[in-house]
C-alpha atoms as a PDB file:
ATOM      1  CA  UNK A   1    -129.515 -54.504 -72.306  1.00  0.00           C
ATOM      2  CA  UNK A   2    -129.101 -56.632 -69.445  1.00  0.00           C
ATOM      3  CA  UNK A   3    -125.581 -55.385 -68.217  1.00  0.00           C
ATOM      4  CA  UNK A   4    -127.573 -51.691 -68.203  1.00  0.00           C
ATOM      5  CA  UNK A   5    -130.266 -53.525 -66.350  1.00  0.00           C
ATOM      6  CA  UNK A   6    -127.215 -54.357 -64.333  1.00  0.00           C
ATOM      7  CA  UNK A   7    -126.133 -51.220 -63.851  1.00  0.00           C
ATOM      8  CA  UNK A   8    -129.103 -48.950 -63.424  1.00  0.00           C
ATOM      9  CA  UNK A   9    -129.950 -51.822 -61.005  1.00  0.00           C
ATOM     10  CA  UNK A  10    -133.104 -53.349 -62.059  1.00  0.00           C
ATOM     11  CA  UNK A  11    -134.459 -56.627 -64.139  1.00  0.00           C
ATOM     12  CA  UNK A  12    -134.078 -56.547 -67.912  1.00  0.00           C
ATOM     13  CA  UNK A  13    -138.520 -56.992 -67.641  1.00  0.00           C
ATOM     14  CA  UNK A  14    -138.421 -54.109 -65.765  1.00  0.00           C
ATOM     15  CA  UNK A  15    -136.236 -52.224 -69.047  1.00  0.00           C
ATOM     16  CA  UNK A  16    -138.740 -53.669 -71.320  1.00  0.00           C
ATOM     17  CA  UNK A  17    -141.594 -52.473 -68.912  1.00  0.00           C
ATOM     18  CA  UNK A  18    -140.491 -48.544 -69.066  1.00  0.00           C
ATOM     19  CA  UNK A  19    -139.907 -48.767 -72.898  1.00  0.00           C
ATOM     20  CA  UNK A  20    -143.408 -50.040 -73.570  1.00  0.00           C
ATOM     21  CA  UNK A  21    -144.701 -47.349 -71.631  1.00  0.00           C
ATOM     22  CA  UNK A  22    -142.485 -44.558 -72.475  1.00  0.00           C
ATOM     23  CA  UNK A  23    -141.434 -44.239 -76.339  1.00  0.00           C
ATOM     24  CA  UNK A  24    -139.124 -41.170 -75.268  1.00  0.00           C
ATOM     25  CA  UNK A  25    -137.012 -44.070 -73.061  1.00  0.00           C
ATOM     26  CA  UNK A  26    -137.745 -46.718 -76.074  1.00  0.00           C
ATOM     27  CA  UNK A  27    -136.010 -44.336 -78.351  1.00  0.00           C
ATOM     28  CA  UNK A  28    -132.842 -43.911 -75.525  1.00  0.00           C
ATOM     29  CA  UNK A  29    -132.660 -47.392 -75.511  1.00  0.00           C
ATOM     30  CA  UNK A  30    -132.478 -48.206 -79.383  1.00  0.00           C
ATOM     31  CA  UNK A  31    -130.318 -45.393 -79.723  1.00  0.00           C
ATOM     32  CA  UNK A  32    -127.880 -46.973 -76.757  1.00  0.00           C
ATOM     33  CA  UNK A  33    -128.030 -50.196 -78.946  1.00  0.00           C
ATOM     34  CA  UNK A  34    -126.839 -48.389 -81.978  1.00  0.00           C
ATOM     35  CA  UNK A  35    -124.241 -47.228 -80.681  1.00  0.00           C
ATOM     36  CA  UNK A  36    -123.025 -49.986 -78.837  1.00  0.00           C
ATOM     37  CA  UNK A  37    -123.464 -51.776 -82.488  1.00  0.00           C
ATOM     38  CA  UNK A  38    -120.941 -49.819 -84.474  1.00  0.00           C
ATOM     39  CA  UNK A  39    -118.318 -49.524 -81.155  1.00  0.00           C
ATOM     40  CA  UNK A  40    -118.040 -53.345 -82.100  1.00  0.00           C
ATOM     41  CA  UNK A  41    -118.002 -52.895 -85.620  1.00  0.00           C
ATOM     42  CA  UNK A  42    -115.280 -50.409 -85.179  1.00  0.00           C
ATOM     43  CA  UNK A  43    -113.259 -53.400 -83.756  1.00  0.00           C
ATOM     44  CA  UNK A  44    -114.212 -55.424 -85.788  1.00  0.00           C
ATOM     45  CA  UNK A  45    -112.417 -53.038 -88.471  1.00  0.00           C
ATOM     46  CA  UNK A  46    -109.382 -52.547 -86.520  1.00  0.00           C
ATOM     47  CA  UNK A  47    -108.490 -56.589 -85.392  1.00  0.00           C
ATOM     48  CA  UNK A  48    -109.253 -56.898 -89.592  1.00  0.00           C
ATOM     49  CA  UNK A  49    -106.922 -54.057 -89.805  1.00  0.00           C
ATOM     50  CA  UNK A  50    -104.209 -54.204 -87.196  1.00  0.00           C
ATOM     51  CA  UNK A  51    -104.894 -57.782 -85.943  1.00  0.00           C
ATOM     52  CA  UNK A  52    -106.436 -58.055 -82.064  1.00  0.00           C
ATOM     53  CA  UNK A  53    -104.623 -61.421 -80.483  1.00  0.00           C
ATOM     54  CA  UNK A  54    -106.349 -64.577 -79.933  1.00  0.00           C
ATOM     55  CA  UNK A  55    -110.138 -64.699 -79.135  1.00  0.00           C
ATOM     56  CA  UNK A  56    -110.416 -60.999 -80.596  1.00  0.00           C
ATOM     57  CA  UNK A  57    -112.386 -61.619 -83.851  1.00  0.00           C
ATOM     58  CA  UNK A  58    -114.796 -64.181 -82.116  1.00  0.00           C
ATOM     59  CA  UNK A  59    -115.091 -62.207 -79.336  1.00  0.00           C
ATOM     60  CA  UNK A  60    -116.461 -59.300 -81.859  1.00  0.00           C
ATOM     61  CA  UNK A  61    -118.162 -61.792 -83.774  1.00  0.00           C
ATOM     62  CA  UNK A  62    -120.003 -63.189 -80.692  1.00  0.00           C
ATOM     63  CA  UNK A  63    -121.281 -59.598 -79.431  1.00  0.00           C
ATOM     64  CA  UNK A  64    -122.537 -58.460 -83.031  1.00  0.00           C
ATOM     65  CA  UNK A  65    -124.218 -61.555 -83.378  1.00  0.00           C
ATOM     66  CA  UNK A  66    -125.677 -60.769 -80.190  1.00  0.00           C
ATOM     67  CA  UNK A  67    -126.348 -56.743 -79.658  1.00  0.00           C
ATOM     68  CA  UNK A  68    -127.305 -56.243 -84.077  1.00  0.00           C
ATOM     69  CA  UNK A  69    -128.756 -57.523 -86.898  1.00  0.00           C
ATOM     70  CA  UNK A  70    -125.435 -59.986 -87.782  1.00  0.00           C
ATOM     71  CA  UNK A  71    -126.237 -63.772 -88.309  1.00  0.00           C
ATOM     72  CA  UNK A  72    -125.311 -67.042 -89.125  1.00  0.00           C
ATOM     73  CA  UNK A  73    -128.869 -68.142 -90.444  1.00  0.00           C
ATOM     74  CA  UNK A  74    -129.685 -67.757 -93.865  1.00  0.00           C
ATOM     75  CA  UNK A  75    -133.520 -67.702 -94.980  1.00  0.00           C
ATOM     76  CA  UNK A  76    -134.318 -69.117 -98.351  1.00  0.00           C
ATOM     77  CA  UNK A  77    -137.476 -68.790 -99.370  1.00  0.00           C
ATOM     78  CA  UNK A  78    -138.433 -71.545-102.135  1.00  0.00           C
ATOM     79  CA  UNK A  79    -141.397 -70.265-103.124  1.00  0.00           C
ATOM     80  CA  UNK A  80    -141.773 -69.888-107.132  1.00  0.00           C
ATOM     81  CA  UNK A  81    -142.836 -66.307-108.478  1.00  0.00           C
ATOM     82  CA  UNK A  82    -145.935 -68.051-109.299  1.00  0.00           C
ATOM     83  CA  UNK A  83    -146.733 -69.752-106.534  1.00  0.00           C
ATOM     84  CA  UNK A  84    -146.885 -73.094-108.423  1.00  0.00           C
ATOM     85  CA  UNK A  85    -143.969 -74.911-106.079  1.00  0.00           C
ATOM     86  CA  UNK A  86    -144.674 -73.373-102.552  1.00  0.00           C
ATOM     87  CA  UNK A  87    -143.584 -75.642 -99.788  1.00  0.00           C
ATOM     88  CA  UNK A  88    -146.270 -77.046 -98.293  1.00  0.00           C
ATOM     89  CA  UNK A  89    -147.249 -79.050 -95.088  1.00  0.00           C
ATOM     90  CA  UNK A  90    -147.620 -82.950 -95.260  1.00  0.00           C
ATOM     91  CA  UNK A  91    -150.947 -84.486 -92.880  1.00  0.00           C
ATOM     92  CA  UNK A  92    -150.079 -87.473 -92.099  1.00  0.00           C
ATOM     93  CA  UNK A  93    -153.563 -87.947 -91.068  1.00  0.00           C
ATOM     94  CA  UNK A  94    -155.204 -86.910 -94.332  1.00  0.00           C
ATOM     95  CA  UNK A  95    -152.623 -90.209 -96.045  1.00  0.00           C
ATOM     96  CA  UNK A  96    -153.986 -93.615 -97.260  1.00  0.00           C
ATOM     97  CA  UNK A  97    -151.838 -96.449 -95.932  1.00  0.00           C
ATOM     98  CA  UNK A  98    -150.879 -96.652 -99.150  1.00  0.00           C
ATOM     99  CA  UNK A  99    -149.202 -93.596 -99.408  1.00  0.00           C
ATOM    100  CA  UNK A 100    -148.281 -93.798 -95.138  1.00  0.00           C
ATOM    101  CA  UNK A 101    -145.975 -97.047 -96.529  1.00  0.00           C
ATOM    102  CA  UNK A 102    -144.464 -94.991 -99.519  1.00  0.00           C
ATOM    103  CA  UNK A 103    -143.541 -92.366 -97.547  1.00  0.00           C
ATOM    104  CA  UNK A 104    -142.303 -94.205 -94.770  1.00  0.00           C
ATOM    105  CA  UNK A 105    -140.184 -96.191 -97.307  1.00  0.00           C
ATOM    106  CA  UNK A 106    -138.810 -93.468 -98.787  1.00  0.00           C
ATOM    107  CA  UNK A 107    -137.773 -91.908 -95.551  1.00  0.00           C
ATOM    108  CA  UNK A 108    -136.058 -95.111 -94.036  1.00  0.00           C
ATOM    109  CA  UNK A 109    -134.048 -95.067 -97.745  1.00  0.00           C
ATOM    110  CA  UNK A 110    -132.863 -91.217 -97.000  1.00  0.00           C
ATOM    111  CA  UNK A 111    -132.372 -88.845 -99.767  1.00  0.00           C
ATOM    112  CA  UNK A 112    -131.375 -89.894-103.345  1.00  0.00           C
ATOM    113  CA  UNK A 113    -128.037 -89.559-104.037  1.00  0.00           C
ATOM    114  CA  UNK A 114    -127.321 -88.233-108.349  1.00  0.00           C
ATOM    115  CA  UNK A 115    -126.162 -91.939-109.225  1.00  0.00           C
ATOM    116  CA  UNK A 116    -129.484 -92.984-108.455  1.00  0.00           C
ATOM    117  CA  UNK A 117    -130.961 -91.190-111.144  1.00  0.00           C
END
């Protein structure tokens, strides 16, 4: 969006402005992004196909990462069906000092490794 920002010329705040206010121009714009989406996974497809030289594949890589939903990141949720081993948030605050000096023990001692079980 910002090199059509670029071109058009205005700020990308000013692009984000318009689209707020106008869904006709919100629409324009995801449908712009679509189709800049699959002209890089087309090349994607033909540098896995034909090859592309050097820098080709993470230069794709880069701008799908970047312009669609591709990512790196994986979410794992480690929440149980039942709710009975959802992650939850340690207060410090809300800790004896008994249980401040066990934790801060077991932190300074790192993980456990399997030949300490």
């Amino acid at each position: 969006m910002v090199s059509f920002a670029a071109t058009i010329p205005c700020s990308r705040a000013t692009i984000n402005v318009w689209a707020s206010k106008h869904p006709e121009f919100m629409e324009a714009l995801n449908t712009g992004k679509a189709l800049a989406a699959k002209w890089w996974e087309s090349q994607a497809m033909r540098v896995a196909v034909e090859g592309g030289g050097t820098g080709s594949a993470p230069m794709i890589i880069f701008a799908l990462k970047n312009m669609s939903d591709w990512k790196d990141k994986q979410e794992v949720d480690h929440t149980s069906s039942d709710k009975s081993m959802s992650p939850s948030h340690i207060d410090p605050s809300a800790l004896t000092d008994e249980e401040l000096a066990i934790l801060k023990k077991a932190m300074q001692r790192g993980p456990k490794s399997t030949s300490d079980t």
